[in-house]
N, C-alpha and C. Protein backbone atom coordinates (compact mmCIF):
# COMPACT_ATOMS: atom_id res chain seq x y z
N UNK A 1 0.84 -1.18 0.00
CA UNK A 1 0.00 0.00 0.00
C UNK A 1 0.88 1.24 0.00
N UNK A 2 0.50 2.15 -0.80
CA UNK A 2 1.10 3.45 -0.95
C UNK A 2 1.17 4.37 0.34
N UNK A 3 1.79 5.00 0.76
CA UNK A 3 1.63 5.84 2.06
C UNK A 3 0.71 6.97 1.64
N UNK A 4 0.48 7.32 0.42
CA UNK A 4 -0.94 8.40 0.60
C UNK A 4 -1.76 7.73 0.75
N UNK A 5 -1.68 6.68 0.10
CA UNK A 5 -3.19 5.71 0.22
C UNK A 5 -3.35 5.17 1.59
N UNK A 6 -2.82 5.17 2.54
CA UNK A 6 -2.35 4.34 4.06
C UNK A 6 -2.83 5.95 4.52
N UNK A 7 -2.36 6.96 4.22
CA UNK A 7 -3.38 8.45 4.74
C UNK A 7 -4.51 8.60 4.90
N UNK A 8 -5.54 8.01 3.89
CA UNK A 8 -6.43 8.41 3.56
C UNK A 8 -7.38 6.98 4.43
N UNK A 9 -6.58 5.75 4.65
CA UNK A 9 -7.00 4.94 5.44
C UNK A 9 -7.26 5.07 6.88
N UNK A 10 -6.06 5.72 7.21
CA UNK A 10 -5.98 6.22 8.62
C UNK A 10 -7.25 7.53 8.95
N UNK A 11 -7.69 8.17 7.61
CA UNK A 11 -8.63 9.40 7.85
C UNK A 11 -7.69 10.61 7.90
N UNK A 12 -6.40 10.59 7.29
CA UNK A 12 -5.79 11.98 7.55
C UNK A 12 -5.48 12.67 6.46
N UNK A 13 -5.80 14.21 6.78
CA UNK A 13 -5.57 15.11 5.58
C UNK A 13 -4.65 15.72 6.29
N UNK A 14 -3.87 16.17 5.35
CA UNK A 14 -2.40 16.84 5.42
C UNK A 14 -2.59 18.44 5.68
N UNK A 15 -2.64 19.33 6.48
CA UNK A 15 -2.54 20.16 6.59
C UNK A 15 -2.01 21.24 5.18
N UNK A 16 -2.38 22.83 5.06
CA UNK A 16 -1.36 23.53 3.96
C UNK A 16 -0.38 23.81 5.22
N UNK A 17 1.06 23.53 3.90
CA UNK A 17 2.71 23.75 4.96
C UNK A 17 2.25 25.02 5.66
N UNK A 18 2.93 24.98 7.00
CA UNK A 18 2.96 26.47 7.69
C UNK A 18 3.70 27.02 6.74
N UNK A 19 4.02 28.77 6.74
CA UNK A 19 4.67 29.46 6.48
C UNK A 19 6.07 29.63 7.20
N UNK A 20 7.50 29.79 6.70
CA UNK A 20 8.27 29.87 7.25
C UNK A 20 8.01 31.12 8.43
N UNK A 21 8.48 31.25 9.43
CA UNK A 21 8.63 32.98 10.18
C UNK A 21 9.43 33.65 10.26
N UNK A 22 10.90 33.27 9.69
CA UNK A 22 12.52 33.77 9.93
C UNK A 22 12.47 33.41 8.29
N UNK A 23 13.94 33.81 8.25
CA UNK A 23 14.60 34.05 7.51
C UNK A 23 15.18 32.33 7.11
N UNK A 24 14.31 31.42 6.68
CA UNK A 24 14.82 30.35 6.55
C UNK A 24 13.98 29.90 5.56
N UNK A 25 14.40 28.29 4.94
CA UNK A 25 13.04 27.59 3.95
C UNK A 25 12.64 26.15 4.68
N UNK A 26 12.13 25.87 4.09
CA UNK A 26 11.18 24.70 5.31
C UNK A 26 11.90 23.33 4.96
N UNK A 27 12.78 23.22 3.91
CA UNK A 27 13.42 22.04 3.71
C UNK A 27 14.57 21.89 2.66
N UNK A 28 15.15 21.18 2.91
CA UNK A 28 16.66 21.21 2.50
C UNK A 28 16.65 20.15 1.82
N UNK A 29 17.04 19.59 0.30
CA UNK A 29 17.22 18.42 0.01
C UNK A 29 19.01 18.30 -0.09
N UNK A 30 19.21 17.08 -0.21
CA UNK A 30 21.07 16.74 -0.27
C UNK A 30 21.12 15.20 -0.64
N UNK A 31 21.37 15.00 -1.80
CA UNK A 31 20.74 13.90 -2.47
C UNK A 31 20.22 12.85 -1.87
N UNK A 32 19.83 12.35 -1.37
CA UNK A 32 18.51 11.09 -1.23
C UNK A 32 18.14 11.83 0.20
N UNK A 33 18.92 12.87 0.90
CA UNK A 33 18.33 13.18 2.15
C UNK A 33 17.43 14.77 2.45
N UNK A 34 16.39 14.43 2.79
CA UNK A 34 15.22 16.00 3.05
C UNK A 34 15.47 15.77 4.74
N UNK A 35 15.88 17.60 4.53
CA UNK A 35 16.10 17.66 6.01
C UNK A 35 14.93 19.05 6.38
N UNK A 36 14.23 19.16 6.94
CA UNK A 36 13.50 19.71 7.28
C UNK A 36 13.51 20.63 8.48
N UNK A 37 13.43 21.91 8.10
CA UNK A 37 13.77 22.63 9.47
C UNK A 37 12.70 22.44 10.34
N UNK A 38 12.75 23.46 11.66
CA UNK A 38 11.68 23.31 12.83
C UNK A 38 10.54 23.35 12.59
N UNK A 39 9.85 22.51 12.95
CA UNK A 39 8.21 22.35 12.44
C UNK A 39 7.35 22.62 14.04
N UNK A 40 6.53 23.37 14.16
CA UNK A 40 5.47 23.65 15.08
C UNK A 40 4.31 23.56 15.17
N UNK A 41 3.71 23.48 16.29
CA UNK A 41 2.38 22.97 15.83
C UNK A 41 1.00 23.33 15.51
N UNK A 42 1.00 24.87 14.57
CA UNK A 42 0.24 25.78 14.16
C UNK A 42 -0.52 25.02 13.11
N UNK A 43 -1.96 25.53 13.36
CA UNK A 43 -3.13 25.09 12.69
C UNK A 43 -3.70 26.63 11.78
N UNK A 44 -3.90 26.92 10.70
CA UNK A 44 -3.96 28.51 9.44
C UNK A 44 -3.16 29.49 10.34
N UNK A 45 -1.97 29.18 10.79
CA UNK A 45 -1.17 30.11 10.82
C UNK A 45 -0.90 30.31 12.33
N UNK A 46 -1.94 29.77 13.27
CA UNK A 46 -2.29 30.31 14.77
C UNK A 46 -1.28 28.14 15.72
N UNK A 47 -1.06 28.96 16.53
CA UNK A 47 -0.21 28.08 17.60
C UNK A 47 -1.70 27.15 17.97
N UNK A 48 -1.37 25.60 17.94
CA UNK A 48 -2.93 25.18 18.77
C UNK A 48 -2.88 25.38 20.16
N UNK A 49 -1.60 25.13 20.85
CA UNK A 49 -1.42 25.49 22.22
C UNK A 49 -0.60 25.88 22.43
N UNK A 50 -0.45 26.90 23.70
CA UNK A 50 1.14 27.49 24.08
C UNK A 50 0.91 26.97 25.59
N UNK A 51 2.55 27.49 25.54
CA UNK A 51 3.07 27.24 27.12
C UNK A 51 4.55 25.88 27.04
N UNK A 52 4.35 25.65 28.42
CA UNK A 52 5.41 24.57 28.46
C UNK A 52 4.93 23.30 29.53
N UNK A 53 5.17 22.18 29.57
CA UNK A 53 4.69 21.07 29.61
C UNK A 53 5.70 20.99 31.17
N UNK A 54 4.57 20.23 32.22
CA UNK A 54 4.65 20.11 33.36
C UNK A 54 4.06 21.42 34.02
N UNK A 55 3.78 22.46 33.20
CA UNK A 55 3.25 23.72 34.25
C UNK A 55 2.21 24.42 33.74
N UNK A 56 2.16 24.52 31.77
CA UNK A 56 0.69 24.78 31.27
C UNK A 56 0.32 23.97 30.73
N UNK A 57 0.68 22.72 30.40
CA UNK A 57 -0.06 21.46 29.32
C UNK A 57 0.40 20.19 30.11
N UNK A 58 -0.29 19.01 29.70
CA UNK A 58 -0.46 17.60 30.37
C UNK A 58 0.77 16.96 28.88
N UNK A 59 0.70 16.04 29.51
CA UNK A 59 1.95 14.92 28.59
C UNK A 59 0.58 14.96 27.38
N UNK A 60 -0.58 14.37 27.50
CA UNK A 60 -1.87 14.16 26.51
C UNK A 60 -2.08 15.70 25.95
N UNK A 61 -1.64 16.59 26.07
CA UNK A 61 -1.65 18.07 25.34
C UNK A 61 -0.44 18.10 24.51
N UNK A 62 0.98 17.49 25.32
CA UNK A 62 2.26 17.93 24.17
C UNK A 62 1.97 16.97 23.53
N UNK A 63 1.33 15.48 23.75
CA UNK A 63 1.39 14.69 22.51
C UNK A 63 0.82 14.72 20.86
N UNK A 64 -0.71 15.81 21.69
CA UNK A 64 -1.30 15.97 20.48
C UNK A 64 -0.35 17.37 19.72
N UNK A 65 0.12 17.71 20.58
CA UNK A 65 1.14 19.35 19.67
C UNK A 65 2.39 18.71 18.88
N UNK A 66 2.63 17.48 19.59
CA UNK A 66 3.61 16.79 18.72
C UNK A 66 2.76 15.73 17.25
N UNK A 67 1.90 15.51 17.18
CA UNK A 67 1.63 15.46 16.65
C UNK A 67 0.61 15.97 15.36
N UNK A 68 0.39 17.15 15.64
CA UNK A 68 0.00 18.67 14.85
C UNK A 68 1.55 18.43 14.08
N UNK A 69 2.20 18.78 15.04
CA UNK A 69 3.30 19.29 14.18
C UNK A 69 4.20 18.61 13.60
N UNK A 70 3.88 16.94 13.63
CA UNK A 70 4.25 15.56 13.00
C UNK A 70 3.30 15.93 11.49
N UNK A 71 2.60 16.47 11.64
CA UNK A 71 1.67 16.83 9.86
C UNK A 71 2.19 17.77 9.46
N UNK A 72 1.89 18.69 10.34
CA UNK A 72 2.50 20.31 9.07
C UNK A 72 3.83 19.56 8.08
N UNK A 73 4.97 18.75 9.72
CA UNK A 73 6.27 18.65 8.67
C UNK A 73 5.96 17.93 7.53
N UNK A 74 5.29 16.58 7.95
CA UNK A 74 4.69 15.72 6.46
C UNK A 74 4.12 16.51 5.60
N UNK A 75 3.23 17.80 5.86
CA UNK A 75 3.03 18.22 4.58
C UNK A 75 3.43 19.41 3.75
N UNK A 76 4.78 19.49 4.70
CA UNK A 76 6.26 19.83 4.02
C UNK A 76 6.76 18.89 2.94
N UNK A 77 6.82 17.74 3.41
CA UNK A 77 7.53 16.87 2.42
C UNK A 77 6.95 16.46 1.48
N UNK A 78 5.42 16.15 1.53
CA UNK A 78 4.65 16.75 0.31
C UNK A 78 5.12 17.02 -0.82
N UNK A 79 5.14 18.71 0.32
CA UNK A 79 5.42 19.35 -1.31
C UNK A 79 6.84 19.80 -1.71
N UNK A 80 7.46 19.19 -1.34
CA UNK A 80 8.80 19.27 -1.82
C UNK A 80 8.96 18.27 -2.65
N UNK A 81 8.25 17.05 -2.62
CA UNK A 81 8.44 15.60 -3.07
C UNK A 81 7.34 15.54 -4.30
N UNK A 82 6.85 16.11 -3.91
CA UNK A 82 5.17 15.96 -4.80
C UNK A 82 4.37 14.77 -4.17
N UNK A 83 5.19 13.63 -3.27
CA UNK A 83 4.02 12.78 -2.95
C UNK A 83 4.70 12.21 -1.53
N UNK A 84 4.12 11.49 -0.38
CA UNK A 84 4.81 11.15 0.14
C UNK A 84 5.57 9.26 -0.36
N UNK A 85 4.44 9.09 -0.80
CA UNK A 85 4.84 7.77 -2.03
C UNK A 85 6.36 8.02 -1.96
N UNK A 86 7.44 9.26 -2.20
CA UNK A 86 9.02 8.89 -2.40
C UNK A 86 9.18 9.32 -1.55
N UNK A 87 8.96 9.09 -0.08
CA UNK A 87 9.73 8.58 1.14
C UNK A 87 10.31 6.76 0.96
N UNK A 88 11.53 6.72 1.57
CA UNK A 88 12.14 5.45 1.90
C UNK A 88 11.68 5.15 3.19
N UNK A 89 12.33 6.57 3.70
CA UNK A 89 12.31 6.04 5.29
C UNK A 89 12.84 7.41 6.09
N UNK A 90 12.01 6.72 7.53
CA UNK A 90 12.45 8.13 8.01
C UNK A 90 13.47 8.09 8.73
N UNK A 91 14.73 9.12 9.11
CA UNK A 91 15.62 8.62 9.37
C UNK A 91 15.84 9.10 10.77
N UNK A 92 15.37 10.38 11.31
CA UNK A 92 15.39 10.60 12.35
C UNK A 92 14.83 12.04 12.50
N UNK A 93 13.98 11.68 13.65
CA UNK A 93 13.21 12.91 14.58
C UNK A 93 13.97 13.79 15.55
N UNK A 94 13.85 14.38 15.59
CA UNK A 94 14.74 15.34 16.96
C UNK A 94 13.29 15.98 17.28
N UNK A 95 12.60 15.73 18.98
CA UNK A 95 11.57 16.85 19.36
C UNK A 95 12.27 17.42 20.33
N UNK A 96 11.47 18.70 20.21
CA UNK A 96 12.44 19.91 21.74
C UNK A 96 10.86 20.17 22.29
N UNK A 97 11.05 19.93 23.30
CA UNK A 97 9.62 20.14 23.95
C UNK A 97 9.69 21.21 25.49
N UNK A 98 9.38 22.23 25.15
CA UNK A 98 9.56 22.91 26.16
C UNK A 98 8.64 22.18 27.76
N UNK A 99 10.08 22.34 28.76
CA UNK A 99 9.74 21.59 29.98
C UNK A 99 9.84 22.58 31.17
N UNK A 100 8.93 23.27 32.05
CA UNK A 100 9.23 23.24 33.17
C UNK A 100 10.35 22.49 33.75
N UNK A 101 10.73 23.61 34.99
CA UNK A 101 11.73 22.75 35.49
C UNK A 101 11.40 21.51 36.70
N UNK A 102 12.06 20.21 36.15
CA UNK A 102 11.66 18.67 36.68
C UNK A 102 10.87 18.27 35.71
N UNK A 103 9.82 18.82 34.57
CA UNK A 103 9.77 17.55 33.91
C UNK A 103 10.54 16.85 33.07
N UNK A 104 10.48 15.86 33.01
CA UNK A 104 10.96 14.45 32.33
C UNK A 104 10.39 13.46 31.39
N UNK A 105 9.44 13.80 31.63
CA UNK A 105 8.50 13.10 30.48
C UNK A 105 8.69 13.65 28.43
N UNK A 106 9.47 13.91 28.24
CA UNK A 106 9.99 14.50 26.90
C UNK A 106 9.81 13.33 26.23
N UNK A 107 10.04 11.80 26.29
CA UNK A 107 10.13 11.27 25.35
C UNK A 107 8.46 10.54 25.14
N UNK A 108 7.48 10.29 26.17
CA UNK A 108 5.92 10.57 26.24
C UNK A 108 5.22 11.34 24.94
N UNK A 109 5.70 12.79 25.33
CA UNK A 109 5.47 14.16 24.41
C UNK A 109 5.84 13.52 23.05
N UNK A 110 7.48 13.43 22.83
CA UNK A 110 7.61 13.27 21.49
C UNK A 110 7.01 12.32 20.61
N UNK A 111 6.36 10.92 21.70
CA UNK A 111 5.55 9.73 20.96
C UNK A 111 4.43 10.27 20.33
N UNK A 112 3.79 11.29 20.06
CA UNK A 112 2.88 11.54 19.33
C UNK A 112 3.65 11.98 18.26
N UNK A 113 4.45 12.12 17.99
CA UNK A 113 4.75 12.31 16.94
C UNK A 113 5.13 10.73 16.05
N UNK A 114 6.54 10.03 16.74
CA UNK A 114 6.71 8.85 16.59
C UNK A 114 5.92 7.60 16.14
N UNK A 115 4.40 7.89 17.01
CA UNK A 115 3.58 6.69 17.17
C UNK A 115 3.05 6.88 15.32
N UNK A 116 3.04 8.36 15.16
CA UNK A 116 1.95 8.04 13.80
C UNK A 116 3.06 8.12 13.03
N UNK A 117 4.13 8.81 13.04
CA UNK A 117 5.28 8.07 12.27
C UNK A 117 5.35 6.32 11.57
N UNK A 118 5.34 5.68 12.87
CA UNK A 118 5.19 4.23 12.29
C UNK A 118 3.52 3.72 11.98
N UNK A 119 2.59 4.41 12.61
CA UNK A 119 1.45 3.72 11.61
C UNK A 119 1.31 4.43 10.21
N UNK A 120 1.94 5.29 10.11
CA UNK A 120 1.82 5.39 8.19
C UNK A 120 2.33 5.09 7.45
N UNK A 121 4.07 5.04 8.33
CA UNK A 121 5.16 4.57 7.01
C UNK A 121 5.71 3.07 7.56
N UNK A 122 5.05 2.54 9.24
CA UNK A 122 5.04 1.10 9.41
C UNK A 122 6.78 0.88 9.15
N UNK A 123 7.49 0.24 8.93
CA UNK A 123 8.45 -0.33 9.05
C UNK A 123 9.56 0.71 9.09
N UNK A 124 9.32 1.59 7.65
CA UNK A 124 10.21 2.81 7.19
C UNK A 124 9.86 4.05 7.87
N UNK A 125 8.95 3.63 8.49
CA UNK A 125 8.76 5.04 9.89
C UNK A 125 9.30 4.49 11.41
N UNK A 126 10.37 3.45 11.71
CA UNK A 126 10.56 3.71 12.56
C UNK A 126 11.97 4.51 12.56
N UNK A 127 12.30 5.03 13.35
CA UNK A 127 13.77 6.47 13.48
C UNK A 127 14.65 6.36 14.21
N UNK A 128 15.37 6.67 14.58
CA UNK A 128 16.44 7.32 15.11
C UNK A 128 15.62 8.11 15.93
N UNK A 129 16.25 8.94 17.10
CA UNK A 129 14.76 9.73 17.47
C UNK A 129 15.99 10.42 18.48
N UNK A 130 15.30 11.60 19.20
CA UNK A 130 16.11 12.32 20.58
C UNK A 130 14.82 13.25 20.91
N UNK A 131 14.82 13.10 22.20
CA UNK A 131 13.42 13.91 23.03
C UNK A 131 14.34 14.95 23.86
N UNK A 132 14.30 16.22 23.92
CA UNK A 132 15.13 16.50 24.86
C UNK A 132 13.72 17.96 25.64
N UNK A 133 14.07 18.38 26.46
CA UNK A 133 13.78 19.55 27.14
C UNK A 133 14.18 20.58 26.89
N UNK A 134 13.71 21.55 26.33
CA UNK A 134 13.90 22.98 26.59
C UNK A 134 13.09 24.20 27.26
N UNK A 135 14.26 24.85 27.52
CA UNK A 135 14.07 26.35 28.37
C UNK A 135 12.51 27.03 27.59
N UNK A 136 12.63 27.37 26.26
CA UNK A 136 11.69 27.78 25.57
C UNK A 136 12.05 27.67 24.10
N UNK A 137 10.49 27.44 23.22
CA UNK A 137 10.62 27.30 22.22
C UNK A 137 9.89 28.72 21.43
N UNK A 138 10.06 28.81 19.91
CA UNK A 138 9.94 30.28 19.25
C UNK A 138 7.93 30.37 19.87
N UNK A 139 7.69 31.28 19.85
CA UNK A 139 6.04 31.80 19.76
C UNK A 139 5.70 31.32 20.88
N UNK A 140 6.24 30.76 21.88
CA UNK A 140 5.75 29.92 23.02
C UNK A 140 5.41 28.46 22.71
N UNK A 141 5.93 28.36 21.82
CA UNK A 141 5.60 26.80 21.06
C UNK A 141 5.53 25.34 22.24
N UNK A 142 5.08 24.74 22.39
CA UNK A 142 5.33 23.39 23.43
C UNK A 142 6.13 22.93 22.76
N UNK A 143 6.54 22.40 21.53
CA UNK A 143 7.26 21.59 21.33
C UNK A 143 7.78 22.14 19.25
N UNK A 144 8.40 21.64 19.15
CA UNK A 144 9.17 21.93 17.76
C UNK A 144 10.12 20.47 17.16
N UNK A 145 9.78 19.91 16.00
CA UNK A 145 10.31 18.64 15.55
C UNK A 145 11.54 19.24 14.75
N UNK A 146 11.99 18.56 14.37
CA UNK A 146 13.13 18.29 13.08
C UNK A 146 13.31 17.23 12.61
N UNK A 147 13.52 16.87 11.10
CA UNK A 147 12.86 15.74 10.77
C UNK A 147 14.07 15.70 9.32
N UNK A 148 14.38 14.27 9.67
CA UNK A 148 15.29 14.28 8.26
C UNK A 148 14.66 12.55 7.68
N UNK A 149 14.67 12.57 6.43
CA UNK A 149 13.77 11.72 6.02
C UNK A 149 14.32 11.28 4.43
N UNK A 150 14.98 10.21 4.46
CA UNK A 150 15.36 9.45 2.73
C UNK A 150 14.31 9.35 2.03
N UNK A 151 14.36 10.31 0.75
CA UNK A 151 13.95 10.21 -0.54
C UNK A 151 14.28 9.67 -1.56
N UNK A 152 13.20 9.08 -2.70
CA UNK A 152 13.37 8.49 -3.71
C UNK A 152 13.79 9.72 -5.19
């Protein structure tokens, strides 16, 4: 099964890419590798939640922000690719999830991103991965991915 077609199974529509906000472009190709800058988890332009995790959001709030922002990046690669059909595989996630100080739960947070990682691309979605904590992310963001991913 095709991974758009495995999209449309699962019930998911791809978000339009956010807009960059800096002075950057949303993805980098370098032959077979798309590296994708910081992805957040804005829904027409607006943050779905702010704050930072352990003091304004639950682990079940950064998961769903990690996974908002597990789509926007996919539908980055989109359209850089024209389909996700020429993904190989993904090669690795980096989430920064802004933490109050003592939480620990970062790698919780980043499984929403991860988990639908492997139910779409299943074998070639599992990663490399790093959950870490941060002080703060841009706009008040909870969390911010980076995503590098082998193309056909």
């Amino acid at each position: 099964m095709s991974f758009e077609a495995r999209l449309k199974e699962l019930g998911i529509e791809l978000p339009v890419p956010p807009t960059p906000v800096a002075t950057y472009v949303p993805a980098v190709r370098a032959g077979d590798l798309l590296f994708l800058s910081g992805v957040i988890p804005v829904q027409q332009g607006k943050l779905t939640v702010e704050g930072k995790l352990g003091r304004d959001l639950t682990v079940e709030q950064g998961y769903e922000a990690a996974r908002i922002a597990l789509l926007n990046a996919l539908s980055i690669v989109r359209t850089e690719m024209g389909s996700l059909d020429r993904v190989k595989r993904i090669v690795r996630l980096v989430g920064y999830v802004a933490s109050a100080e003592g939480f620990t739960q970062q790698p919780a947070v980043i499984n929403g991103a991860s988990d639908l990682l492997v139910n779409i691309f299943d074998e070639a979605g599992r990663h490399a991965r790093i959950a870490v904590g941060a002080a703060q992310l841009p706009l008040n963001s909870p969390v911010e991915l980076e995503l590098i991913v082998q193309v056909s």
